[in-house]
C-alpha atoms as a PDB file:
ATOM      1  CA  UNK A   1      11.989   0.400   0.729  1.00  0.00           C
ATOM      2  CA  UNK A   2      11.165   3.598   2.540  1.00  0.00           C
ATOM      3  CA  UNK A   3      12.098   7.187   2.882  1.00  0.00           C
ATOM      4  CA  UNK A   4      13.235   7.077   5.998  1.00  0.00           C
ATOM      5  CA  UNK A   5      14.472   2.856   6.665  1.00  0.00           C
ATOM      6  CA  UNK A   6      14.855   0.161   4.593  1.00  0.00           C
ATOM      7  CA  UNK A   7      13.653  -3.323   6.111  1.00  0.00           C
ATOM      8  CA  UNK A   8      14.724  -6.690   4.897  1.00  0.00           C
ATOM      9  CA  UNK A   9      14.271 -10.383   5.990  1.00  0.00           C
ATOM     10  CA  UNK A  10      15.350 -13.770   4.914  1.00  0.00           C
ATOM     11  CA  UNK A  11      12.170 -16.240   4.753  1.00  0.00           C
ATOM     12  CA  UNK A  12      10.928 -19.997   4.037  1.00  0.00           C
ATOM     13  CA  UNK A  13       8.646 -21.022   2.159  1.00  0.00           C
ATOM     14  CA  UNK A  14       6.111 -20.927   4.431  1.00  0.00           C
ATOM     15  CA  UNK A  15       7.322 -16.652   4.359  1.00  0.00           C
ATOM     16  CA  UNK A  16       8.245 -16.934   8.001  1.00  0.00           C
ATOM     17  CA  UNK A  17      11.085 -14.675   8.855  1.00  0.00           C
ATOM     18  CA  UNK A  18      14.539 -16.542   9.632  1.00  0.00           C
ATOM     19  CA  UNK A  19      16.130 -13.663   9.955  1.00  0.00           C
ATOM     20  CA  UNK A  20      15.644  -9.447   9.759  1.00  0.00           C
ATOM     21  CA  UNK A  21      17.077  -6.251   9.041  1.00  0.00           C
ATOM     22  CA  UNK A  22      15.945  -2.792   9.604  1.00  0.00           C
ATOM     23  CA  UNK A  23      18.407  -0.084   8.480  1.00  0.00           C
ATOM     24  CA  UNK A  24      17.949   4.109   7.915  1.00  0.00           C
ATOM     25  CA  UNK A  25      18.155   4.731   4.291  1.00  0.00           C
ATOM     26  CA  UNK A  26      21.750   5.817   3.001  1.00  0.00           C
ATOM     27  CA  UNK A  27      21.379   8.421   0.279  1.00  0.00           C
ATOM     28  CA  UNK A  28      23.983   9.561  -2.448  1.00  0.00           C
ATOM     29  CA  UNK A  29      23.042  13.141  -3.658  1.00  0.00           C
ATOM     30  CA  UNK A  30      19.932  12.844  -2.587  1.00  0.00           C
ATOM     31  CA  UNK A  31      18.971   9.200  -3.905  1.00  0.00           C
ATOM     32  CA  UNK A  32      18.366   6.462  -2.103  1.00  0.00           C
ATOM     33  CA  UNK A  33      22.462   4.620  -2.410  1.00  0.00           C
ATOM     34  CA  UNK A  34      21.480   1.596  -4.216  1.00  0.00           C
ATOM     35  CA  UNK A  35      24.566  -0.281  -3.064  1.00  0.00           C
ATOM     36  CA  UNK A  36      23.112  -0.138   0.357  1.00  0.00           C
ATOM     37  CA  UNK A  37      20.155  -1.823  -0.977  1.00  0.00           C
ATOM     38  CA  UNK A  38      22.261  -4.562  -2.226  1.00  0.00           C
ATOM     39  CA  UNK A  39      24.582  -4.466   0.486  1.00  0.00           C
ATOM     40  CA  UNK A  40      21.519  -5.730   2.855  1.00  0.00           C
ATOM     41  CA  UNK A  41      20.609  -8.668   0.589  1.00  0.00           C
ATOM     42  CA  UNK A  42      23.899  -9.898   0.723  1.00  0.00           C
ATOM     43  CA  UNK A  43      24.249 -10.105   4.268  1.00  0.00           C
ATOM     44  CA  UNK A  44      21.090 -11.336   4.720  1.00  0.00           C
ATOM     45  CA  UNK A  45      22.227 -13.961   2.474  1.00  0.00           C
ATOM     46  CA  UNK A  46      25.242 -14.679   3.660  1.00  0.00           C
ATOM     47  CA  UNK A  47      26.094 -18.148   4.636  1.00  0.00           C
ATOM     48  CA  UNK A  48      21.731 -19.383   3.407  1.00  0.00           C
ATOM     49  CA  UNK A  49      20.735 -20.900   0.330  1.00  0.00           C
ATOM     50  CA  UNK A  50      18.733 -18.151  -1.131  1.00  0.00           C
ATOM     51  CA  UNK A  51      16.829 -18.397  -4.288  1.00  0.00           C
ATOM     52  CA  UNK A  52      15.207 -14.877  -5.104  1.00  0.00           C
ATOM     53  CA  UNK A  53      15.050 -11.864  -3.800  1.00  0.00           C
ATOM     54  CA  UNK A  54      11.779  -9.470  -3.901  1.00  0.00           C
ATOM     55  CA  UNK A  55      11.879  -6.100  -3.466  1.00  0.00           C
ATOM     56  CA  UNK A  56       9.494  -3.601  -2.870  1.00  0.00           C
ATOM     57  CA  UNK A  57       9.342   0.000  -3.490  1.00  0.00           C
ATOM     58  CA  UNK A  58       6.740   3.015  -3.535  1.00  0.00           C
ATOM     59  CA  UNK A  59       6.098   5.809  -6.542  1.00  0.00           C
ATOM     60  CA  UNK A  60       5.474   4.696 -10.071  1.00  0.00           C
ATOM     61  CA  UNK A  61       7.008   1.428 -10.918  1.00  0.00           C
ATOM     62  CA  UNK A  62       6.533  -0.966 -13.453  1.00  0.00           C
ATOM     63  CA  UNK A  63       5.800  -4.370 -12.373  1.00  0.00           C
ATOM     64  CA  UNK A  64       7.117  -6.213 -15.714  1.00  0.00           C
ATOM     65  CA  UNK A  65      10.221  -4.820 -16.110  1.00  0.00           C
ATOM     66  CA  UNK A  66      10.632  -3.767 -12.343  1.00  0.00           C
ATOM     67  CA  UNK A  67      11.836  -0.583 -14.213  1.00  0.00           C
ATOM     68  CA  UNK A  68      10.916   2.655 -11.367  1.00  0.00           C
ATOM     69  CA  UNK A  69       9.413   5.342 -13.287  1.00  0.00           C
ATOM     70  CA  UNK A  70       9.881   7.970 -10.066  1.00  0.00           C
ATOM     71  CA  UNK A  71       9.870   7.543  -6.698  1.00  0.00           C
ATOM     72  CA  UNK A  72       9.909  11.422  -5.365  1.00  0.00           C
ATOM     73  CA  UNK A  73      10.635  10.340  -1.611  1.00  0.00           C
ATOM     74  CA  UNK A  74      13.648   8.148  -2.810  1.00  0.00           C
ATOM     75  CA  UNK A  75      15.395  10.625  -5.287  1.00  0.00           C
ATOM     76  CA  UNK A  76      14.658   7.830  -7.933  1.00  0.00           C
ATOM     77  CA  UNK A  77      13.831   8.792 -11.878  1.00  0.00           C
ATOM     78  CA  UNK A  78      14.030   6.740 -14.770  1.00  0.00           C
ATOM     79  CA  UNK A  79      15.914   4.087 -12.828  1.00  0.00           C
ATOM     80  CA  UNK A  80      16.537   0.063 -13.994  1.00  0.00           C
ATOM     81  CA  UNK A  81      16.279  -1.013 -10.379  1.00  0.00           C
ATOM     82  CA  UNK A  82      15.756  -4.564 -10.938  1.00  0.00           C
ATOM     83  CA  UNK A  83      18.735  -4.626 -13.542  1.00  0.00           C
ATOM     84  CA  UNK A  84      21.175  -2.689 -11.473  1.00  0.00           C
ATOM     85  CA  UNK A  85      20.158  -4.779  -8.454  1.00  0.00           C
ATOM     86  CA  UNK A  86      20.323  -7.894  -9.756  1.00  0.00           C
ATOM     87  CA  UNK A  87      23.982  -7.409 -11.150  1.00  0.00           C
ATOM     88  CA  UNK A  88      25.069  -6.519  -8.145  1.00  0.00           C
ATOM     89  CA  UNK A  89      24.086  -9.249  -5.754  1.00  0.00           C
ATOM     90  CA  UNK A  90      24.191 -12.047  -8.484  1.00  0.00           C
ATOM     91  CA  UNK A  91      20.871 -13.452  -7.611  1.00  0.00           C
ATOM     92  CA  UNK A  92      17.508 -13.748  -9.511  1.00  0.00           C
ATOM     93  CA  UNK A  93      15.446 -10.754  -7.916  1.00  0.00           C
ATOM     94  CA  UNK A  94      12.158  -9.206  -8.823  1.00  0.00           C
ATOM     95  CA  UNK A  95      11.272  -5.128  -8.387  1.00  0.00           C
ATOM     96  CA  UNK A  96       7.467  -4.512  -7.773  1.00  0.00           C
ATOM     97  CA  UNK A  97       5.368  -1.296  -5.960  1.00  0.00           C
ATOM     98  CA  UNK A  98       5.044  -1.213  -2.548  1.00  0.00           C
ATOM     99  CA  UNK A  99       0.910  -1.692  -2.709  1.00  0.00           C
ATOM    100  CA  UNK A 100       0.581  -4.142  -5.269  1.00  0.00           C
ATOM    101  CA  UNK A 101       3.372  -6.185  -3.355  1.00  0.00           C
ATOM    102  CA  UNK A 102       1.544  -6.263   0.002  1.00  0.00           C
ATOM    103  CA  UNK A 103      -1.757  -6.593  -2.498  1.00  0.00           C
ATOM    104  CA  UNK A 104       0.104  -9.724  -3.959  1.00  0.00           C
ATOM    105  CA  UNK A 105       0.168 -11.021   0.221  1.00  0.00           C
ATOM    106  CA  UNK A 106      -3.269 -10.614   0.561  1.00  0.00           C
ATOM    107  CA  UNK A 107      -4.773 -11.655  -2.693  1.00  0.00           C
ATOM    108  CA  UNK A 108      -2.573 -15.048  -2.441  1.00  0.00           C
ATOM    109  CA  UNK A 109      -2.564 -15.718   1.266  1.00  0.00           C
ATOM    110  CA  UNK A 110      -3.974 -13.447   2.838  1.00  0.00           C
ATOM    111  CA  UNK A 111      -7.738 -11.687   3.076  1.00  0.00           C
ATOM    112  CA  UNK A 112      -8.477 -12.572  -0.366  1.00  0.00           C
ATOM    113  CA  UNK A 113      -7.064 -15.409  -1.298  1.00  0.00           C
ATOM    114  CA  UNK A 114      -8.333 -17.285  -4.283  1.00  0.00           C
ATOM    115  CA  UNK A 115     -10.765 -14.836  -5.365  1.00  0.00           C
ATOM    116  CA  UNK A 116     -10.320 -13.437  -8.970  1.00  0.00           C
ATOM    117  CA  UNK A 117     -11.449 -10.026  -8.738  1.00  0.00           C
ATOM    118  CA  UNK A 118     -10.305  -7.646  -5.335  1.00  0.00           C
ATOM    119  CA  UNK A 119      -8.887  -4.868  -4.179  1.00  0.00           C
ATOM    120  CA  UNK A 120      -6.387  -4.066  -2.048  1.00  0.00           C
ATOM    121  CA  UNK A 121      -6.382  -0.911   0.050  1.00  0.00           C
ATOM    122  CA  UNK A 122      -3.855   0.338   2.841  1.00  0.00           C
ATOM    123  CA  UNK A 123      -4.703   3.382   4.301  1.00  0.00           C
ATOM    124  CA  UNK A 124      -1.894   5.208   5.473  1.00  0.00           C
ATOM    125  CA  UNK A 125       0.311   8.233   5.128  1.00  0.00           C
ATOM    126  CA  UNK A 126      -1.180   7.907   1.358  1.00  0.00           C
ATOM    127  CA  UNK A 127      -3.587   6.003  -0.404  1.00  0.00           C
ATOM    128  CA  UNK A 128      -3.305   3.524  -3.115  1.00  0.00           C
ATOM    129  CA  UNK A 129      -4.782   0.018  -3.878  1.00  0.00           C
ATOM    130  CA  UNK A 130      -3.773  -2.852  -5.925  1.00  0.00           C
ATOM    131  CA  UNK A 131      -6.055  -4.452  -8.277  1.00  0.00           C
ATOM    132  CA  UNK A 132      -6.534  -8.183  -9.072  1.00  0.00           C
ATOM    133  CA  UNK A 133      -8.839  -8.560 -12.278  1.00  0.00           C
ATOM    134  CA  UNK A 134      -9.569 -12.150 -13.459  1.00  0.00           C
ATOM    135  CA  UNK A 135      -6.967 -12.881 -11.758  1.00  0.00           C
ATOM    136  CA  UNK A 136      -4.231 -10.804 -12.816  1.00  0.00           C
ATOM    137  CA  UNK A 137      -2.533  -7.467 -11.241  1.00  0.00           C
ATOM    138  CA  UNK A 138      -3.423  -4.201 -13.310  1.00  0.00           C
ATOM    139  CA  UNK A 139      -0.355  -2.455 -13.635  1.00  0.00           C
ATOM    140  CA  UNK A 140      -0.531  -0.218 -16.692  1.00  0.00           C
ATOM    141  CA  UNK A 141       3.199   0.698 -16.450  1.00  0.00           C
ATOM    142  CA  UNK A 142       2.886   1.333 -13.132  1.00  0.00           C
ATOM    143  CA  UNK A 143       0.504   4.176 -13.342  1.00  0.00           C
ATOM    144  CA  UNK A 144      -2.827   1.800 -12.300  1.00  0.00           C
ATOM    145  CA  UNK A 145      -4.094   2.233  -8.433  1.00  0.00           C
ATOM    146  CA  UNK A 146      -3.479   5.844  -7.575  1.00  0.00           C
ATOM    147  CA  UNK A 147      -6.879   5.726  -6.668  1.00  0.00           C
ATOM    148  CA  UNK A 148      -5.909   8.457  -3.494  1.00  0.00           C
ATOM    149  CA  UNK A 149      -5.503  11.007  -6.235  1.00  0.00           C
ATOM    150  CA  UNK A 150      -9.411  10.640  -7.261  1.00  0.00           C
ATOM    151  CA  UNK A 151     -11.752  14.071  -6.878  1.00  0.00           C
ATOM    152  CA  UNK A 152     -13.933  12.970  -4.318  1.00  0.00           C
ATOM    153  CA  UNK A 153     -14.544  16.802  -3.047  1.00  0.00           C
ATOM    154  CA  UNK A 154     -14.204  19.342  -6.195  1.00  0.00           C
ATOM    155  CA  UNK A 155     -13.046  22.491  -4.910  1.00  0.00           C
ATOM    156  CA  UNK A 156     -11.966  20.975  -1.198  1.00  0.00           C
ATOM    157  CA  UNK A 157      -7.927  21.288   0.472  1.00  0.00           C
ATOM    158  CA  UNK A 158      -5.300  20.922  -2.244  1.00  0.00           C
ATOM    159  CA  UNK A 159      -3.440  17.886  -2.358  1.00  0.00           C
ATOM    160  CA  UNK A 160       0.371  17.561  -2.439  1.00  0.00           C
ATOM    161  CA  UNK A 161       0.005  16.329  -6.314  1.00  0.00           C
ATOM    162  CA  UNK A 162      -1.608  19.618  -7.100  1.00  0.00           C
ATOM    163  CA  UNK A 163      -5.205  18.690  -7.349  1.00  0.00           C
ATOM    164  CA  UNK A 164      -8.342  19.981  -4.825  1.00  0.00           C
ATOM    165  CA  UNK A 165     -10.080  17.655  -3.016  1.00  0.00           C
ATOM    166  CA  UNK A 166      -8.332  14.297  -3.355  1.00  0.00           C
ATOM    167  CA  UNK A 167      -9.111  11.369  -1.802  1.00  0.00           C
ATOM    168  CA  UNK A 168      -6.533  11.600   0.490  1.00  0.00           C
ATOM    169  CA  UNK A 169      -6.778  15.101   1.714  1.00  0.00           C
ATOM    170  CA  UNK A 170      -9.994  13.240   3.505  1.00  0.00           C
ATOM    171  CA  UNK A 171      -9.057   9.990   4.231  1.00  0.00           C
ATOM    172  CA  UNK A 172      -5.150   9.553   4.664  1.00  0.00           C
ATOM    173  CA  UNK A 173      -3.833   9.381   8.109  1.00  0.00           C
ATOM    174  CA  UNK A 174      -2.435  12.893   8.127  1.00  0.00           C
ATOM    175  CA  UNK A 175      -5.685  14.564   6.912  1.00  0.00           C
ATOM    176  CA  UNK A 176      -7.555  12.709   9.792  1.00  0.00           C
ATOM    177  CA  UNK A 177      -5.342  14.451  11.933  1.00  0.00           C
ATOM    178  CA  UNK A 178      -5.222  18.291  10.144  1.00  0.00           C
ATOM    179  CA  UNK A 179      -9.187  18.189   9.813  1.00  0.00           C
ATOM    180  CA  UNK A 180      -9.879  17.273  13.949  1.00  0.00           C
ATOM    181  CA  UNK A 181      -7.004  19.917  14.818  1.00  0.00           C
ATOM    182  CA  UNK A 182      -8.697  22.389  12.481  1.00  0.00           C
ATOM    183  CA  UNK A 183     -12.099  21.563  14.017  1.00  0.00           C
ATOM    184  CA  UNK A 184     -10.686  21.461  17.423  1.00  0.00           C
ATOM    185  CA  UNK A 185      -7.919  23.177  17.945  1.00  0.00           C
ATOM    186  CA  UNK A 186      -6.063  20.111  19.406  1.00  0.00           C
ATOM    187  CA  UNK A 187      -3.133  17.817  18.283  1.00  0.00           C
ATOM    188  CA  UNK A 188      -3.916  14.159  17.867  1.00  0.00           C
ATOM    189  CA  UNK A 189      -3.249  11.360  15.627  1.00  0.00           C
ATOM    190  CA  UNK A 190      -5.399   9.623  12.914  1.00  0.00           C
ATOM    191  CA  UNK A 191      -5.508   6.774  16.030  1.00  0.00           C
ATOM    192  CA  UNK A 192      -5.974   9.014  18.708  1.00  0.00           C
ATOM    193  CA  UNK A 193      -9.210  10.355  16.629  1.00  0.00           C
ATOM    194  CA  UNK A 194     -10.406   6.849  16.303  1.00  0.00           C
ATOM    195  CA  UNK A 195      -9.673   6.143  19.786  1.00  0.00           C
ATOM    196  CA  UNK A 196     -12.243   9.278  20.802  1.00  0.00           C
ATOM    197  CA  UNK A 197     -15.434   7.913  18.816  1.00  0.00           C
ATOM    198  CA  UNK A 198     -15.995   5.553  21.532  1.00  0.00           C
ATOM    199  CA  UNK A 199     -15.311   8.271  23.892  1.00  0.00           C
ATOM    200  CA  UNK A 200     -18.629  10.083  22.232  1.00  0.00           C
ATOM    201  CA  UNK A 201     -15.948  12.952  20.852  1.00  0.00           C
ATOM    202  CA  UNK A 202     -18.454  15.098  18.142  1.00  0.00           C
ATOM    203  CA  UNK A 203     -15.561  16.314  16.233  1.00  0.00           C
ATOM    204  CA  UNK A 204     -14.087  12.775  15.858  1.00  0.00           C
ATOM    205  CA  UNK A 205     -16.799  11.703  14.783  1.00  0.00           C
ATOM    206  CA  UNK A 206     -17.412  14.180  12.287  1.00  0.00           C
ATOM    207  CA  UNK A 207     -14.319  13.507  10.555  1.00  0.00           C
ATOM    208  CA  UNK A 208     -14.315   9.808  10.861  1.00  0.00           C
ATOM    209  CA  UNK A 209     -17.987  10.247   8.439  1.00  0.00           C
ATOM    210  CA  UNK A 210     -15.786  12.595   6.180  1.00  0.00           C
ATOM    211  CA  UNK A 211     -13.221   9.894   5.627  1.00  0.00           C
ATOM    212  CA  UNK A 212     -15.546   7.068   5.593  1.00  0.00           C
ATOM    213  CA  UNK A 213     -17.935   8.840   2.864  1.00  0.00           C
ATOM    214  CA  UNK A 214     -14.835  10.066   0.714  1.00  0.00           C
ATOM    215  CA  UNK A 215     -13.569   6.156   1.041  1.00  0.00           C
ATOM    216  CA  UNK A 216     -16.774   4.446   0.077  1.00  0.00           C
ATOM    217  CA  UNK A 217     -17.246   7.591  -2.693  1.00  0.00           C
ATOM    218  CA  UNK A 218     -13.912   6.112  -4.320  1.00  0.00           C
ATOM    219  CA  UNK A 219     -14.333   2.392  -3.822  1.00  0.00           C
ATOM    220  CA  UNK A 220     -17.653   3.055  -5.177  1.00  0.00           C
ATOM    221  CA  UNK A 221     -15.921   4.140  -8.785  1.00  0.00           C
ATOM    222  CA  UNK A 222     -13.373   1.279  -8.440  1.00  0.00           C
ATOM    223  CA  UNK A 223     -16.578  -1.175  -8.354  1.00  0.00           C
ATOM    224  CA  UNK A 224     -18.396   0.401 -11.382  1.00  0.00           C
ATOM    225  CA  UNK A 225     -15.004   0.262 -13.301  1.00  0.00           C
ATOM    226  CA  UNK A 226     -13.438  -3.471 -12.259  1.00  0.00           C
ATOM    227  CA  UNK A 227     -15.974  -5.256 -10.445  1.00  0.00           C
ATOM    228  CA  UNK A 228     -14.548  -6.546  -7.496  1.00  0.00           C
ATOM    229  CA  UNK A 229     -15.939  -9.612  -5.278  1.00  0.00           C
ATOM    230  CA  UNK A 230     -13.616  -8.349  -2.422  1.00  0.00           C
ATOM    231  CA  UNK A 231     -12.241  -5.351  -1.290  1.00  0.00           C
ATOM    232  CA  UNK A 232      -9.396  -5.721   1.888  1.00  0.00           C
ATOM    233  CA  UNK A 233      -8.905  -2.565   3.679  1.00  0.00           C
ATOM    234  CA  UNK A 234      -5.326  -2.205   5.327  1.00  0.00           C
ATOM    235  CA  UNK A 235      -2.578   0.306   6.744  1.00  0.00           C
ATOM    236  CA  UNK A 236      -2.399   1.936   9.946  1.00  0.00           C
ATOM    237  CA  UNK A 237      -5.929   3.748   9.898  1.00  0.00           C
ATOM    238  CA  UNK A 238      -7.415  -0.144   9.008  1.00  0.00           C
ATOM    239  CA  UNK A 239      -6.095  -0.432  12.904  1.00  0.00           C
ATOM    240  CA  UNK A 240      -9.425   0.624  13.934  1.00  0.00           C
ATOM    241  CA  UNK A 241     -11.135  -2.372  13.044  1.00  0.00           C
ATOM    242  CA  UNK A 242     -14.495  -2.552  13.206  1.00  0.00           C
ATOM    243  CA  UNK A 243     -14.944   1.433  13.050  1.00  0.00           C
ATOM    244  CA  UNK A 244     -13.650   1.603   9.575  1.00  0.00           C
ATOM    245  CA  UNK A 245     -14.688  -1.666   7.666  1.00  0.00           C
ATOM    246  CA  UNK A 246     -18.353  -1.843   9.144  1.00  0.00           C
ATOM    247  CA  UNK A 247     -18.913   2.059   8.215  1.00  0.00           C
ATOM    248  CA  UNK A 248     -16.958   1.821   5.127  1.00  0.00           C
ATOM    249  CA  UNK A 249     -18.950  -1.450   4.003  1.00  0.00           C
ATOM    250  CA  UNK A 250     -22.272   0.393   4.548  1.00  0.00           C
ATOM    251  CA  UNK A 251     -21.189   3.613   2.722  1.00  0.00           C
ATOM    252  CA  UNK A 252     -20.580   1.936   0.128  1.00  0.00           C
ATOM    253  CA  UNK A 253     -23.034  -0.538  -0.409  1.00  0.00           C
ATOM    254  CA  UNK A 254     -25.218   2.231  -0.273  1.00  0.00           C
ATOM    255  CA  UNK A 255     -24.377   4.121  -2.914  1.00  0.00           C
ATOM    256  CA  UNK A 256     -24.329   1.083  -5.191  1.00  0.00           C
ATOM    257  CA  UNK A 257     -26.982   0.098  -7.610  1.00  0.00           C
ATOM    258  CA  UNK A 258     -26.927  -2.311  -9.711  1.00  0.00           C
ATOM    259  CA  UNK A 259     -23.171  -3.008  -9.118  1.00  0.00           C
ATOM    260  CA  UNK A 260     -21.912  -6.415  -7.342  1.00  0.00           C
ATOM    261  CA  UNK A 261     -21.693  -4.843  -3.668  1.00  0.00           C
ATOM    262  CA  UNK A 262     -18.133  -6.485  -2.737  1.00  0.00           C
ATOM    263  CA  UNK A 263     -17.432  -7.852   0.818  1.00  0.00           C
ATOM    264  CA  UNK A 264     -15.022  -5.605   3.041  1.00  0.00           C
ATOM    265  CA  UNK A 265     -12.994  -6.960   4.927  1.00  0.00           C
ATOM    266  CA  UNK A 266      -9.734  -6.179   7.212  1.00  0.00           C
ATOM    267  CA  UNK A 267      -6.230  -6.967   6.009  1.00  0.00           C
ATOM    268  CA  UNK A 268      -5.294 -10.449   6.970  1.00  0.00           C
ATOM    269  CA  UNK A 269      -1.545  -9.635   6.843  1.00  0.00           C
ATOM    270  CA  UNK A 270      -1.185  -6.232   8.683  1.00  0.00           C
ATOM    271  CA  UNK A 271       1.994  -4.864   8.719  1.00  0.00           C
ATOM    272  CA  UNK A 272       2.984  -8.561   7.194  1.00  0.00           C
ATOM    273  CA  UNK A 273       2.024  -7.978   3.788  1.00  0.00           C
ATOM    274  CA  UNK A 274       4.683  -5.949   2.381  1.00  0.00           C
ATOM    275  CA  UNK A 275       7.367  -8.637   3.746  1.00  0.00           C
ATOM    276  CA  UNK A 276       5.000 -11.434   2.421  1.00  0.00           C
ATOM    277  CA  UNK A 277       4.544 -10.419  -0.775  1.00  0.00           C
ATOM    278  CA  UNK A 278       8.333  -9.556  -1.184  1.00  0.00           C
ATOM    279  CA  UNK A 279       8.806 -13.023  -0.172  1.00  0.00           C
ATOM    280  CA  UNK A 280       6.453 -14.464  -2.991  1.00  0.00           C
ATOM    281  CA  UNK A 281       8.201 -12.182  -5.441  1.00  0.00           C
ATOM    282  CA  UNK A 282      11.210 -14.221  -4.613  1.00  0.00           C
ATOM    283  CA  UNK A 283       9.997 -17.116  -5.116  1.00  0.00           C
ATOM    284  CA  UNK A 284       8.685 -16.046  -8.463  1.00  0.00           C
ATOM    285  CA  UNK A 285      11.580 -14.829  -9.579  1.00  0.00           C
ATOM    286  CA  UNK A 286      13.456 -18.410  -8.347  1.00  0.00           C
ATOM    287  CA  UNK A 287      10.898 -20.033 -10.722  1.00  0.00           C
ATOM    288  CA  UNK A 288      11.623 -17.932 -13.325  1.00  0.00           C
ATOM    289  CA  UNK A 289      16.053 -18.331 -13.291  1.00  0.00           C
END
């Protein structure tokens, strides 16, 4: 589920794609129609054997009752999703968030599979992670993993949730961008400014060690508070490959003590996870008819 387009796709077992949709969200008032939603699970299930369906969706959501909370960019408050959705298709259908769904990818089959502690970080337009402890997703009603809303610069740029000096006003794709043009004076996306550190470009590099500081300053909090053995960075700024993990890796096993110092690692999934782990939600929820 996005703001913008809503992508679907029938899978296997083995969470291959069969078949795919990608639609622009229809909105009703503002919200997000939720009959369209429904409408695309049908037809994508017209005519196959389907099981379950797993959707995934961003803002706060809770995983257990796949109840969403608020979802600003969707028009959604207060809203049974997984109820309403379910009685309209007819089929046994599980409602997580976004992150924790593409965290559910990579802590099952992807980058982190069978490990009981890890972390799960796309960087992106935001930032959030999903958290496997022992084993088990922290949810807290949803509200766990807004870890791109931790202070990592008191008194730096305001954040769009109200706060100064967020994580992601140094780290998110768009403040890449902002803090070179601000430096510079030129236009150029988060990728472009990765692209120009192995061009020698000074001001990409100087905000590339902003974001990578601010980043290891707030993984370094989530390892004090839940331990992890792994931490999988992913999104479209993990694009860059070597020039985040490595840097990010060092950061923050630098400013670690006595703490387990994690492995980083790339997303095995990419752009997969979401779909994966919407898949395995399906499945789950199969099991669970």
């Amino acid at each position: 589920m996005g703001g913008t387009s809503v992508k679907a796709a029938l899978v296997g077992r083995d969470l291959a794609p069969v078949a795919t949709l990608r639609e622009p969200t229809r909105r009703v008032a503002g919200a997000v129609d939720i009959d369209h939603i429904a409408s695309m699970i049908t037809r994508l299930a017209d005519g196959a054997a389907v099981a379950g369906v797993g959707v995934a969706v961003p803002g706060v959501v809770d995983d257990t009752t796949g109840h969403v909370v608020t979802a600003v960019n969707l028009g959604w408050h207060n809203l049974p999703l997984q109820t309403a959705l379910s009685s309209l298709t007819g089929m046994p259908l599980k409602v997580r968030h976004d992150v924790r769904t593409g965290g559910l990818a990579e802590f099952t089959v992807g980058a982190a599979a069978g490990v009981a502690n890890a972390v799960f970080l796309p960087i992106g337009t935001g930032i959030a992670a999903a958290f496997q402890v022992d084993g088990r997703p922290l949810v807290a009603g949803g509200y766990a993993g807004e870890i791109g809303h931790l202070v990592v610069d008191p008194g730096g740029a305001p954040c769009n949730c109200g706060a100064l000096g967020c994580l992601e006003t140094l780290a998110a794709a768009p403040a890449v961008s902002r803090r070179y043009a601000e430096r510079t004076g030129r236009t150029a996306t988060a990728a472009e400014v990765a692209a120009r550190l192995e061009e020698g470009d000074a001001d990409a590099a100087a905000v590339w060690a902003d974001a990578v500081a601010a980043l290891g300053a707030a993984l370094a909090a989530a390892v004090a508070m839940v331990g992890p053995e792994v931490i999988v960075l992913g999104g479209g700024l993990a694009e860059a490959g070597d020039a985040l993990v490595g840097p990010v890796r060092d950061d923050l096993h630098a400013r670690l003590t006595f703490q387990r110092k994690p492995a980083v690692v790339r997303a095995a999934l990419g752009q997969d996870a979401g779909r994966a782990g919407a898949a395995l939600l399906g499945w789950e929820a199969a099991d669970g008819a």
